[in-house]
PDB file of N, CA and C in Angstrom:
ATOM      1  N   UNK A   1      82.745  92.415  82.636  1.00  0.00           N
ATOM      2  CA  UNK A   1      83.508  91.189  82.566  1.00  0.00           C
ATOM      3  C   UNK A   1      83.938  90.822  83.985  1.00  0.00           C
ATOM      4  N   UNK A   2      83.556  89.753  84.414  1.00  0.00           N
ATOM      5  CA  UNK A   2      83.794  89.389  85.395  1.00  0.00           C
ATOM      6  C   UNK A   2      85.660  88.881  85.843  1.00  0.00           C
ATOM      7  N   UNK A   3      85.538  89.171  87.114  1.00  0.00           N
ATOM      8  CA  UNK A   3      86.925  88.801  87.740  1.00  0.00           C
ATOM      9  C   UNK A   3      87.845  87.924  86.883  1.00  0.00           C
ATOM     10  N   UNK A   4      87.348  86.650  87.145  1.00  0.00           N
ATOM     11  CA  UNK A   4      87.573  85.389  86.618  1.00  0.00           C
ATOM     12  C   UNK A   4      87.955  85.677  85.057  1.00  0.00           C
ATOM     13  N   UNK A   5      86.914  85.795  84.292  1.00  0.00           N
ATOM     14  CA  UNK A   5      87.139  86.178  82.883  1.00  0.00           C
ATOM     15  C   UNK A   5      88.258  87.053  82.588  1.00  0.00           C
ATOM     16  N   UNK A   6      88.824  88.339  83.316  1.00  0.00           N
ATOM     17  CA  UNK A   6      89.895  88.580  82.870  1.00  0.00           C
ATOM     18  C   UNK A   6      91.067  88.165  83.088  1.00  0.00           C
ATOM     19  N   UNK A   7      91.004  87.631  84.432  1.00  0.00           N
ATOM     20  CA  UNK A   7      92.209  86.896  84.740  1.00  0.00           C
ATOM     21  C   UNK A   7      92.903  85.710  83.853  1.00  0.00           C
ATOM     22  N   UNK A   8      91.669  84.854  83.301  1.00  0.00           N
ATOM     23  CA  UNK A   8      92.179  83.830  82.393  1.00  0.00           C
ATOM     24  C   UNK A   8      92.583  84.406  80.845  1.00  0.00           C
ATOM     25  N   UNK A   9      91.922  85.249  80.685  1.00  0.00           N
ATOM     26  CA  UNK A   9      91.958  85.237  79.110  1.00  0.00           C
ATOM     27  C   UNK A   9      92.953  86.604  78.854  1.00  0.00           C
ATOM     28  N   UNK A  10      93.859  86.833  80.011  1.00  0.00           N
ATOM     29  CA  UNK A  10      94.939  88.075  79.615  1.00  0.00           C
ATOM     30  C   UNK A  10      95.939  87.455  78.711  1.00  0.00           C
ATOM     31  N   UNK A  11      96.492  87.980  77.968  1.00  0.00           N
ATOM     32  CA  UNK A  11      97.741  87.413  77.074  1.00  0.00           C
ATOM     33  C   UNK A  11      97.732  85.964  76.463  1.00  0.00           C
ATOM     34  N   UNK A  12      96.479  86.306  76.495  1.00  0.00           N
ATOM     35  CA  UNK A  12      96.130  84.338  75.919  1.00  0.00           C
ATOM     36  C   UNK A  12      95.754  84.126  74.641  1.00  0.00           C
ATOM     37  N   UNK A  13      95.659  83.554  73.487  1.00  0.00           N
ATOM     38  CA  UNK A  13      95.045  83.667  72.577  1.00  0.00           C
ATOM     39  C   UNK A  13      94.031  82.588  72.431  1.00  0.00           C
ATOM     40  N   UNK A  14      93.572  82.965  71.280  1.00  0.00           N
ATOM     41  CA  UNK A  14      91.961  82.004  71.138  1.00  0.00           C
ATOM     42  C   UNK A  14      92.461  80.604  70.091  1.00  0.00           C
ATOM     43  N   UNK A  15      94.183  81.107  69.725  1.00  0.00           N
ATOM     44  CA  UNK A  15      94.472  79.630  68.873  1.00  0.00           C
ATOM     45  C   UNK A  15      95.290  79.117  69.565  1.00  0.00           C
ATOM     46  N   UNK A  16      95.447  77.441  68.926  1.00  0.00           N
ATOM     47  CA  UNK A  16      96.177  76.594  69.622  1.00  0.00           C
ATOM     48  C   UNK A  16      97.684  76.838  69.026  1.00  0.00           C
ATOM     49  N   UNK A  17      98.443  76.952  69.531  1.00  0.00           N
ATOM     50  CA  UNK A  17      99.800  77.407  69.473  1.00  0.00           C
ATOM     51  C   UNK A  17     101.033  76.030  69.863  1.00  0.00           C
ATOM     52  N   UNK A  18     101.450  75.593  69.045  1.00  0.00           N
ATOM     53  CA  UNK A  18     102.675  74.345  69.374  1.00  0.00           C
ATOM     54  C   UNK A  18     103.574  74.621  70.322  1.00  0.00           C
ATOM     55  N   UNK A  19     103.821  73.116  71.779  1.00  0.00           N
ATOM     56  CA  UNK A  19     104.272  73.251  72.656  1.00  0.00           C
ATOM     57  C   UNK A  19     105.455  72.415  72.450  1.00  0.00           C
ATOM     58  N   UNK A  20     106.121  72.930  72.655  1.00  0.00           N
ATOM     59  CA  UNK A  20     107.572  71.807  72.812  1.00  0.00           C
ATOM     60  C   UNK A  20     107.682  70.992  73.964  1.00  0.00           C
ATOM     61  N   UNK A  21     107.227  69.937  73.593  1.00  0.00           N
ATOM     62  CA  UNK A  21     107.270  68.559  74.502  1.00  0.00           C
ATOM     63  C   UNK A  21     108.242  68.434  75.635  1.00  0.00           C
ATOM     64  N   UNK A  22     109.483  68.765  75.183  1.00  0.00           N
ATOM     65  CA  UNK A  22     110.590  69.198  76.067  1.00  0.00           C
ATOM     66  C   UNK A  22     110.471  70.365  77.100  1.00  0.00           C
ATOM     67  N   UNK A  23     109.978  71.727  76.778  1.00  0.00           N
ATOM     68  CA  UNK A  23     109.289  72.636  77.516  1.00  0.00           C
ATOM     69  C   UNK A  23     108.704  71.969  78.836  1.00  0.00           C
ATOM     70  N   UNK A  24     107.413  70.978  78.446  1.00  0.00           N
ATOM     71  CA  UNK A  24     106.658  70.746  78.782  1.00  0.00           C
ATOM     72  C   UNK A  24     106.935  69.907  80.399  1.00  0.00           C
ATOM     73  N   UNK A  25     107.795  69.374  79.728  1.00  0.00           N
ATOM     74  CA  UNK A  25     108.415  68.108  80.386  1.00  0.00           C
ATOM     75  C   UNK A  25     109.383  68.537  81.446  1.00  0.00           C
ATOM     76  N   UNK A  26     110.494  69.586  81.251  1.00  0.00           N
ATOM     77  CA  UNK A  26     111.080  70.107  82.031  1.00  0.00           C
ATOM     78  C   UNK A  26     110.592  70.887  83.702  1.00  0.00           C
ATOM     79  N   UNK A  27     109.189  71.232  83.742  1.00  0.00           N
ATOM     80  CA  UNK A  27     108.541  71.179  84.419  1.00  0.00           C
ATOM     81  C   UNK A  27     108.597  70.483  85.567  1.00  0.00           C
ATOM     82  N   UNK A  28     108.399  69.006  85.353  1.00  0.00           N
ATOM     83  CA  UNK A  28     108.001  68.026  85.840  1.00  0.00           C
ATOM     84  C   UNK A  28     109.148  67.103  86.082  1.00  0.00           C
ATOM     85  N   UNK A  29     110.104  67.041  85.236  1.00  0.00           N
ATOM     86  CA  UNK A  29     110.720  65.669  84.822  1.00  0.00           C
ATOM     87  C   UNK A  29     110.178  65.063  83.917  1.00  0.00           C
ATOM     88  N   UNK A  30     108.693  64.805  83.679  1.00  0.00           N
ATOM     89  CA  UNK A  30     107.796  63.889  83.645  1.00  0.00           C
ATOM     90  C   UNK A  30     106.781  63.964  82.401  1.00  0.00           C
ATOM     91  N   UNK A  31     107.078  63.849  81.135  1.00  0.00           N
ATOM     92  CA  UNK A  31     105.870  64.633  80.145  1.00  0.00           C
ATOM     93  C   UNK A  31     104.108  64.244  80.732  1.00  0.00           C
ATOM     94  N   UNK A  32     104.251  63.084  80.884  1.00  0.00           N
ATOM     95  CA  UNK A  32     102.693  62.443  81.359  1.00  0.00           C
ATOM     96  C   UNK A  32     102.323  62.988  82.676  1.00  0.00           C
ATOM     97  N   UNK A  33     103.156  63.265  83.461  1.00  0.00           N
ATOM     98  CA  UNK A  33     102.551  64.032  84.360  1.00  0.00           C
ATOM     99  C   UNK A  33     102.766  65.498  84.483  1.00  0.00           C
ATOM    100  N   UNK A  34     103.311  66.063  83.618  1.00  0.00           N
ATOM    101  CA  UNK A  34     102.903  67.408  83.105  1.00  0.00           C
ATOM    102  C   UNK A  34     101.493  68.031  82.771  1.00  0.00           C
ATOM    103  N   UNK A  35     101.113  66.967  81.770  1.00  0.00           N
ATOM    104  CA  UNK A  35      99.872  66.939  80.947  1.00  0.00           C
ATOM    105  C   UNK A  35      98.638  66.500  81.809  1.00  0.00           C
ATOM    106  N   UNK A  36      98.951  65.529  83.142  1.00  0.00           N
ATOM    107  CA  UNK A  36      98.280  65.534  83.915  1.00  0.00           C
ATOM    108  C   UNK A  36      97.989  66.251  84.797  1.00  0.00           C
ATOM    109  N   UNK A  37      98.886  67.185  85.254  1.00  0.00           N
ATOM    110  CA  UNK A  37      98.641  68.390  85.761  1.00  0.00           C
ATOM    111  C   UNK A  37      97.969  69.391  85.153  1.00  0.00           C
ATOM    112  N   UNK A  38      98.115  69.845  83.697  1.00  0.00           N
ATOM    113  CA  UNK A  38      97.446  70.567  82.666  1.00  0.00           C
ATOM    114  C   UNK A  38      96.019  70.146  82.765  1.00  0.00           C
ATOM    115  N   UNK A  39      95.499  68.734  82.600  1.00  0.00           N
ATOM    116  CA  UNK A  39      94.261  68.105  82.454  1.00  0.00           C
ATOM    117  C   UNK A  39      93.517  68.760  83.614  1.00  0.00           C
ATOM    118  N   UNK A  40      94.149  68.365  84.992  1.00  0.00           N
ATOM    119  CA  UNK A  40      93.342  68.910  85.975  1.00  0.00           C
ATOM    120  C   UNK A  40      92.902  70.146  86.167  1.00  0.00           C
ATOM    121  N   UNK A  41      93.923  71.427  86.133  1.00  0.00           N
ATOM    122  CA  UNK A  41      93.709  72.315  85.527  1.00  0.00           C
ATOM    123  C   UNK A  41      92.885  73.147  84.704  1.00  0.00           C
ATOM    124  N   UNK A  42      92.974  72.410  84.038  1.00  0.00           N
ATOM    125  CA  UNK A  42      92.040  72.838  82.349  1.00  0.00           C
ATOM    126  C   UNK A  42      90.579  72.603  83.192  1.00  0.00           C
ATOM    127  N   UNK A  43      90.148  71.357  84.073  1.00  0.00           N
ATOM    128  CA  UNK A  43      89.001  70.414  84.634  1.00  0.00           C
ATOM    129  C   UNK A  43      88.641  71.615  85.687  1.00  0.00           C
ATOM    130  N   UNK A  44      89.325  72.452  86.523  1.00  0.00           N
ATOM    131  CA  UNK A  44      89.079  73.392  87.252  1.00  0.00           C
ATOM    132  C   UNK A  44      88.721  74.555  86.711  1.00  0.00           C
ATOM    133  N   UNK A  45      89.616  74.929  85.939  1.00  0.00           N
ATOM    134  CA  UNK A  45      88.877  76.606  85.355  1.00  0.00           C
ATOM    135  C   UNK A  45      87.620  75.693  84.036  1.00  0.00           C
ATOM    136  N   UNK A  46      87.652  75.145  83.675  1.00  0.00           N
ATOM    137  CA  UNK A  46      86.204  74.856  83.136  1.00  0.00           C
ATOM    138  C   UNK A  46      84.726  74.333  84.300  1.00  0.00           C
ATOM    139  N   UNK A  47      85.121  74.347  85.310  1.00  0.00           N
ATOM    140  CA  UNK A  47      83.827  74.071  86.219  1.00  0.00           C
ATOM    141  C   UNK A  47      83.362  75.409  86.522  1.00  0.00           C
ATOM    142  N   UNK A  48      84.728  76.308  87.256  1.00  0.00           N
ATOM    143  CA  UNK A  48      84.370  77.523  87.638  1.00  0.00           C
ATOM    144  C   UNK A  48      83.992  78.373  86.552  1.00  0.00           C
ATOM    145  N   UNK A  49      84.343  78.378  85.229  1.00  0.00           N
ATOM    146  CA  UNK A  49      83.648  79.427  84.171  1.00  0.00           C
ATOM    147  C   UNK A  49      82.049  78.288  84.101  1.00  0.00           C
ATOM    148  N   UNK A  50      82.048  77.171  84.310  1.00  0.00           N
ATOM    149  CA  UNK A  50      80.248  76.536  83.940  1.00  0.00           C
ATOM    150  C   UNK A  50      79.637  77.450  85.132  1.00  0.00           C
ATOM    151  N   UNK A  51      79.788  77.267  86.580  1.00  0.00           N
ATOM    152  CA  UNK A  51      79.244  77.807  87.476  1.00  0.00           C
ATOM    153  C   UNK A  51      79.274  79.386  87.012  1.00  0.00           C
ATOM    154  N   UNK A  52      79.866  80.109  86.703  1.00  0.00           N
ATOM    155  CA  UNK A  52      79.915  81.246  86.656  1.00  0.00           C
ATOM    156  C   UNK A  52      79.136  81.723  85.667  1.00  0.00           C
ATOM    157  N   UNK A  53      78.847  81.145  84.251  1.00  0.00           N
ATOM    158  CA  UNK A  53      78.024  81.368  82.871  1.00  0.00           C
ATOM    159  C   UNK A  53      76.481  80.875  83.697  1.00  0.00           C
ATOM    160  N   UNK A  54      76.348  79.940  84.641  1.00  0.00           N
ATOM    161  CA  UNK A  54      75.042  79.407  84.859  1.00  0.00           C
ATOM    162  C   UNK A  54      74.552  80.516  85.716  1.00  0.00           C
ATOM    163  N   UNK A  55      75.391  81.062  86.611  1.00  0.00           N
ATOM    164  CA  UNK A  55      75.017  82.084  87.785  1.00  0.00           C
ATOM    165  C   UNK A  55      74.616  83.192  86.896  1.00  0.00           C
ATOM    166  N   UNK A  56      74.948  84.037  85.851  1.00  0.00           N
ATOM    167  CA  UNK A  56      74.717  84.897  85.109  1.00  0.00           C
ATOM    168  C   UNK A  56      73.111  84.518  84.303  1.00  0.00           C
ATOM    169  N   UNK A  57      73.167  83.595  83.652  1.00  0.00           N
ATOM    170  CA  UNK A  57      72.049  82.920  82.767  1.00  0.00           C
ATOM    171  C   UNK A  57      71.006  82.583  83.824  1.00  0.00           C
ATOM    172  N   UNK A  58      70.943  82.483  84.901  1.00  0.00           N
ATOM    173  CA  UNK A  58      70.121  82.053  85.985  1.00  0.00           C
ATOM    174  C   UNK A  58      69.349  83.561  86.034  1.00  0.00           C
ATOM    175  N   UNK A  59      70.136  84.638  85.969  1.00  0.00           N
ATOM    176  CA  UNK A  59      69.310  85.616  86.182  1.00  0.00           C
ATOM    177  C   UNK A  59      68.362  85.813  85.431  1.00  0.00           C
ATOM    178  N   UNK A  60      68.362  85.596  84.141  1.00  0.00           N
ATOM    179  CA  UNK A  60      67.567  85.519  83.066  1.00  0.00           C
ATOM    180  C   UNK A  60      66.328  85.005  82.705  1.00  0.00           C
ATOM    181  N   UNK A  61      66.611  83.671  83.823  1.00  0.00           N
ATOM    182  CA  UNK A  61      65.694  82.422  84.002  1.00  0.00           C
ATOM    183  C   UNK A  61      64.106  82.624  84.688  1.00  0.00           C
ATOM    184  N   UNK A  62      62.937  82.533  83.750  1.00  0.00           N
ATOM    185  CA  UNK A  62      61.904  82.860  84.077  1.00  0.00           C
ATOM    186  C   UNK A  62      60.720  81.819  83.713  1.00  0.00           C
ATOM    187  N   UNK A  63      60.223  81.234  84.613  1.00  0.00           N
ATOM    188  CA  UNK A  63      59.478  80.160  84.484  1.00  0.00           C
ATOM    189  C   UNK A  63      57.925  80.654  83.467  1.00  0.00           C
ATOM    190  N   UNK A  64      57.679  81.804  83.475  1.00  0.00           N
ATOM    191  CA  UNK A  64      56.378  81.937  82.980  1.00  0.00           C
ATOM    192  C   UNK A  64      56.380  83.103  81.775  1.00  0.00           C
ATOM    193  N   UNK A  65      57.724  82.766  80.847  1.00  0.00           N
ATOM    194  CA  UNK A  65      58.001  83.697  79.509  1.00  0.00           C
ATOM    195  C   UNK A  65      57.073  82.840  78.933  1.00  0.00           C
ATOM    196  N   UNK A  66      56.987  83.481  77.586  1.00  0.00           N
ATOM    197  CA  UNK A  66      56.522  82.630  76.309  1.00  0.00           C
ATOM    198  C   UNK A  66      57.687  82.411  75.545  1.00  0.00           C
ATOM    199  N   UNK A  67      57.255  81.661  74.499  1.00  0.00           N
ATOM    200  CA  UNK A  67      58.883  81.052  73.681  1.00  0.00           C
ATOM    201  C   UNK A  67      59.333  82.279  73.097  1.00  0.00           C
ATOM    202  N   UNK A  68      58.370  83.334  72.695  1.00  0.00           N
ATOM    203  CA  UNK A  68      59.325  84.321  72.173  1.00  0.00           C
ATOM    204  C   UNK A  68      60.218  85.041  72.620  1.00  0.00           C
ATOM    205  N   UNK A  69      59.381  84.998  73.818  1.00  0.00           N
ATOM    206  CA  UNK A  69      60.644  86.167  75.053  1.00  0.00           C
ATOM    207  C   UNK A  69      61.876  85.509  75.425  1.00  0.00           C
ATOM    208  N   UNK A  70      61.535  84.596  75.307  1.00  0.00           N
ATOM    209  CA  UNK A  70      63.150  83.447  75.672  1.00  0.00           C
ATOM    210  C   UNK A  70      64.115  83.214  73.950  1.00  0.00           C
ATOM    211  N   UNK A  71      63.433  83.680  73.101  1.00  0.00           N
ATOM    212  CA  UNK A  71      64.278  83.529  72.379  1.00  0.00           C
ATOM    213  C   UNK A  71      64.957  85.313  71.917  1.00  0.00           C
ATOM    214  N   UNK A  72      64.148  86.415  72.536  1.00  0.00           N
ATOM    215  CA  UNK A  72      64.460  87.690  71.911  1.00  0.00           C
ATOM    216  C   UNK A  72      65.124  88.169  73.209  1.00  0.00           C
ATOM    217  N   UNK A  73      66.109  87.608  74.108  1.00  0.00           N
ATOM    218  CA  UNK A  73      66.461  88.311  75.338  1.00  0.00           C
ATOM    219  C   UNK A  73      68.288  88.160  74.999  1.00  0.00           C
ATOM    220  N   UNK A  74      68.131  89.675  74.292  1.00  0.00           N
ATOM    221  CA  UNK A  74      69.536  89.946  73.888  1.00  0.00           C
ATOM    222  C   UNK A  74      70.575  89.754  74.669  1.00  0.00           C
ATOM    223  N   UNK A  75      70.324  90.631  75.635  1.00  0.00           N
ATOM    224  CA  UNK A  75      71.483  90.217  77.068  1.00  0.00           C
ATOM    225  C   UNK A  75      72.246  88.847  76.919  1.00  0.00           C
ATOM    226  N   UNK A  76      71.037  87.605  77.258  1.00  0.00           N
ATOM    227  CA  UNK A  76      71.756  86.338  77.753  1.00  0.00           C
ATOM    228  C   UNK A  76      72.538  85.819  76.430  1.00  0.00           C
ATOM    229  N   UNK A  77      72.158  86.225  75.565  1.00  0.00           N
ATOM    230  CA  UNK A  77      73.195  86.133  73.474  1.00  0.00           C
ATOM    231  C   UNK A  77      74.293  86.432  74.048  1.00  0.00           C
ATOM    232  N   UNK A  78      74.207  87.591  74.153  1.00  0.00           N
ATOM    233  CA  UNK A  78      76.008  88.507  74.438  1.00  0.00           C
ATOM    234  C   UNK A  78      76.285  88.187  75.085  1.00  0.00           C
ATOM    235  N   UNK A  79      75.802  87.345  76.067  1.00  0.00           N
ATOM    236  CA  UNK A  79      76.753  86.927  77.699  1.00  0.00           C
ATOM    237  C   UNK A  79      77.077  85.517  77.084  1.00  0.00           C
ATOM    238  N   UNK A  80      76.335  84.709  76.518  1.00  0.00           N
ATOM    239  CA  UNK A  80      76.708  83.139  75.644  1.00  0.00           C
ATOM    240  C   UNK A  80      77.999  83.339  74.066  1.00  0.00           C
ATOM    241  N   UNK A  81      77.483  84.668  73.755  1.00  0.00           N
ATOM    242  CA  UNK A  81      79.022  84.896  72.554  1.00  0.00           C
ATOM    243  C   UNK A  81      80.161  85.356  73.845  1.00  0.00           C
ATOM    244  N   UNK A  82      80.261  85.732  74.555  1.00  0.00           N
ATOM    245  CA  UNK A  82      81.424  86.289  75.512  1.00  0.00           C
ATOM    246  C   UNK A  82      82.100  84.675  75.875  1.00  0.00           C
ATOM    247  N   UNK A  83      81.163  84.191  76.480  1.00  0.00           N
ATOM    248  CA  UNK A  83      82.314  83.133  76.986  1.00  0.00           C
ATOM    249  C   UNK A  83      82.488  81.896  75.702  1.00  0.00           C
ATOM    250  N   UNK A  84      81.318  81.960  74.864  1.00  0.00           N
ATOM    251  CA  UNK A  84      82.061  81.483  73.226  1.00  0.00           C
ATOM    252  C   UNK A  84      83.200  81.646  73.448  1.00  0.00           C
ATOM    253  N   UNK A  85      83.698  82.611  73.090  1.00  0.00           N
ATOM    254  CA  UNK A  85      84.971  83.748  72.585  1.00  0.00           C
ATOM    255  C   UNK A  85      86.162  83.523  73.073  1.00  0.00           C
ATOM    256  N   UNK A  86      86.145  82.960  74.796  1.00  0.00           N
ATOM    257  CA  UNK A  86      86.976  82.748  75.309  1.00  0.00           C
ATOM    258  C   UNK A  86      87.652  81.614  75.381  1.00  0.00           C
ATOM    259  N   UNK A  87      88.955  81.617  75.523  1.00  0.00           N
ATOM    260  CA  UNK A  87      89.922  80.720  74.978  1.00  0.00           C
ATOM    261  C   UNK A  87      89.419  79.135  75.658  1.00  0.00           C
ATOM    262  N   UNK A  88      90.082  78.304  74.767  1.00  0.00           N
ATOM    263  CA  UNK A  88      89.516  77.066  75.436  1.00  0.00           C
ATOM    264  C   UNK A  88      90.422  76.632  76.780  1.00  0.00           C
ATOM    265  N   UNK A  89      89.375  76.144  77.942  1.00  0.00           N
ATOM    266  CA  UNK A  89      90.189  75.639  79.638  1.00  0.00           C
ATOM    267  C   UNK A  89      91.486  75.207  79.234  1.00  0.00           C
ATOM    268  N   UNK A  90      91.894  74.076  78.172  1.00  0.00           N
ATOM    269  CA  UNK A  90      92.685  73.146  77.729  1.00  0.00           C
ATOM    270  C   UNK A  90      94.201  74.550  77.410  1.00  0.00           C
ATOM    271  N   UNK A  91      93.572  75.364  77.002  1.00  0.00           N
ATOM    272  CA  UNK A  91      94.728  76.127  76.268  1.00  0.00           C
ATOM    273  C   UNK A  91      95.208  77.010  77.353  1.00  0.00           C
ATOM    274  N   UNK A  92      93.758  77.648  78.276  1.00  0.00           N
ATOM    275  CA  UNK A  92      94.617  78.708  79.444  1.00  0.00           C
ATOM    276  C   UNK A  92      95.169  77.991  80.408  1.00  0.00           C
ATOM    277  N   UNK A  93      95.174  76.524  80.670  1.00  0.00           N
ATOM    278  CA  UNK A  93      95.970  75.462  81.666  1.00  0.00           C
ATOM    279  C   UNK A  93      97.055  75.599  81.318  1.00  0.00           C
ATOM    280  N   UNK A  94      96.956  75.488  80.007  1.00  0.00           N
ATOM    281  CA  UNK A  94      98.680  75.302  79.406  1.00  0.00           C
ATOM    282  C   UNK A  94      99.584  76.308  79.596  1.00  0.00           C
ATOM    283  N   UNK A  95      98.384  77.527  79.336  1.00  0.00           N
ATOM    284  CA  UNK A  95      99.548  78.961  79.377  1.00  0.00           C
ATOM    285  C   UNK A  95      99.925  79.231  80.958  1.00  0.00           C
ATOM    286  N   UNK A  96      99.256  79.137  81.582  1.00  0.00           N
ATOM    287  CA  UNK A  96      99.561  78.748  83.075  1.00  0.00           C
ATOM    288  C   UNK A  96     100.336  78.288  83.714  1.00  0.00           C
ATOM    289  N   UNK A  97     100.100  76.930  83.442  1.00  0.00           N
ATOM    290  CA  UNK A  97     101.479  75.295  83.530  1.00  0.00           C
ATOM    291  C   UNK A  97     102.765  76.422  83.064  1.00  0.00           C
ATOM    292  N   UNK A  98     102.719  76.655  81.666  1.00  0.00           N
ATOM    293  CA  UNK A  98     104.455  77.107  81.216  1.00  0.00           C
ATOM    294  C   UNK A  98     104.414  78.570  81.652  1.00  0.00           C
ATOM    295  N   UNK A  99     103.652  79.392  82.282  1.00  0.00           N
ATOM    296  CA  UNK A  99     104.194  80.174  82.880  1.00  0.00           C
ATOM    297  C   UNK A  99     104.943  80.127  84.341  1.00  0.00           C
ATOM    298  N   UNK A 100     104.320  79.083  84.481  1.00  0.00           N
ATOM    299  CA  UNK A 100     104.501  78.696  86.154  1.00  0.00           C
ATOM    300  C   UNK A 100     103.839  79.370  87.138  1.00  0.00           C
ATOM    301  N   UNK A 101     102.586  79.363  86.729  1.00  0.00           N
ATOM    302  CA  UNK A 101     101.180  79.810  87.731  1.00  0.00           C
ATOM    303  C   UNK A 101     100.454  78.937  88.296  1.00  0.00           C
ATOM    304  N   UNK A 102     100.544  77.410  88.062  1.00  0.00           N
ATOM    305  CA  UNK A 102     100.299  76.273  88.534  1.00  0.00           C
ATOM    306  C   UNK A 102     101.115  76.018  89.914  1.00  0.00           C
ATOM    307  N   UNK A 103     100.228  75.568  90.865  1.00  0.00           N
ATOM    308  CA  UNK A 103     100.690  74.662  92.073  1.00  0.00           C
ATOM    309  C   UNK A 103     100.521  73.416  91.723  1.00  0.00           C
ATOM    310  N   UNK A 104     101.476  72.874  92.095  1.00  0.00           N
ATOM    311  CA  UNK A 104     101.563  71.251  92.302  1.00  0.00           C
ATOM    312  C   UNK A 104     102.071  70.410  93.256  1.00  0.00           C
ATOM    313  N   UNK A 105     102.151  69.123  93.347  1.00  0.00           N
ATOM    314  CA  UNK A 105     102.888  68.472  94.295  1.00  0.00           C
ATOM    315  C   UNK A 105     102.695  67.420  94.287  1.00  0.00           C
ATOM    316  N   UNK A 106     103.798  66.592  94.138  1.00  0.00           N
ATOM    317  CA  UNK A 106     104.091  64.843  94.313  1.00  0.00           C
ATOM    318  C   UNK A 106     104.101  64.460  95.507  1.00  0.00           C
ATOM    319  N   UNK A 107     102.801  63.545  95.870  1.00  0.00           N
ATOM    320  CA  UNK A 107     102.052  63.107  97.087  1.00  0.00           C
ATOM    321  C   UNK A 107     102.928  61.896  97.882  1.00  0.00           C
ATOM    322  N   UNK A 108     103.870  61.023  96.644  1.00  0.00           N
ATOM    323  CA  UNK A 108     104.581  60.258  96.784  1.00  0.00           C
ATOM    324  C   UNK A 108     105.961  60.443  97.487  1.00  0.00           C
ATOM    325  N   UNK A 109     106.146  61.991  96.846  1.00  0.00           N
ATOM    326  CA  UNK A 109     107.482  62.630  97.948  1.00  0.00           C
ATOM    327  C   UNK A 109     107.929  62.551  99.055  1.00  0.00           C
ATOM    328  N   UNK A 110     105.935  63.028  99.430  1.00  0.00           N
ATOM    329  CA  UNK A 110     105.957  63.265 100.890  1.00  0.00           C
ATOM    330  C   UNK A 110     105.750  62.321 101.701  1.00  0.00           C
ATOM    331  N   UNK A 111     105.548  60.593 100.997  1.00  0.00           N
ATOM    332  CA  UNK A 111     105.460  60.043 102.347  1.00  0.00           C
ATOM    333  C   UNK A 111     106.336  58.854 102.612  1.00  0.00           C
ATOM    334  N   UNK A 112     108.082  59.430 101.646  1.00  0.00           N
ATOM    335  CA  UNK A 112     109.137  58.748 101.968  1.00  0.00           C
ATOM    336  C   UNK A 112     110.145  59.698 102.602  1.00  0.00           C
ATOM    337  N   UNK A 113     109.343  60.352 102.968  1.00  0.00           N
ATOM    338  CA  UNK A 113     110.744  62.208 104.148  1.00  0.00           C
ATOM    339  C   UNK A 113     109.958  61.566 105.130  1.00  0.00           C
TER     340      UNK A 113
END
């Protein structure tokens, strides 16, 4: 299991779990830009797990199999149920955001100091 993979999916679960809007919001001030922070988030660890599932599956990748061998190559199954399995970007943003493992910053702050 790669780096990445454990880091996101520690203490996380695979269901969606109700957030208190207020939680959410306290954060920020701001519920909409809470959630916009979450969005981006969620938009980052889902690129880096695509790059990371493609870099793995790339190894696999053989221009001159026949269809059977591409369909009986157990390995790349278990490496496609693994990141199945793992929680959705949307949900480990969130657990993140309310843990307060997120960086952020209001761009607008900084250019009335």
């Amino acid at each position: 299991m790669s780096k990445l993979r454990r880091q996101l999916s520690a203490n996380t679960t695979n269901v969606v779990e109700t957030k208190s809007l207020i939680d959410i919001k306290a954060h920020t001030g701001n519920l909409y830009e809470s959630i916009a922070i979450i969005a981006k988030r969620a938009n980052q660890i889902n690129i880096a797990l695509k790059e990371e599932l493609h870099n793995k599956l790339e190894e696999f990748a053989s221009h001159t199999d026949s269809l059977e061998e591409i369909h009986e190559n157990k390995e790349q199954i278990e490496i496609s149920r693994a990141y199945e399995k793992m929680p959705n970007p949307a949900i480990l943003a969130t657990q993140e955001f309310m843990d307060g493992k997120v960086y952020f910053r209001n761009n607008e702050d900084d250019l009335f100091r």
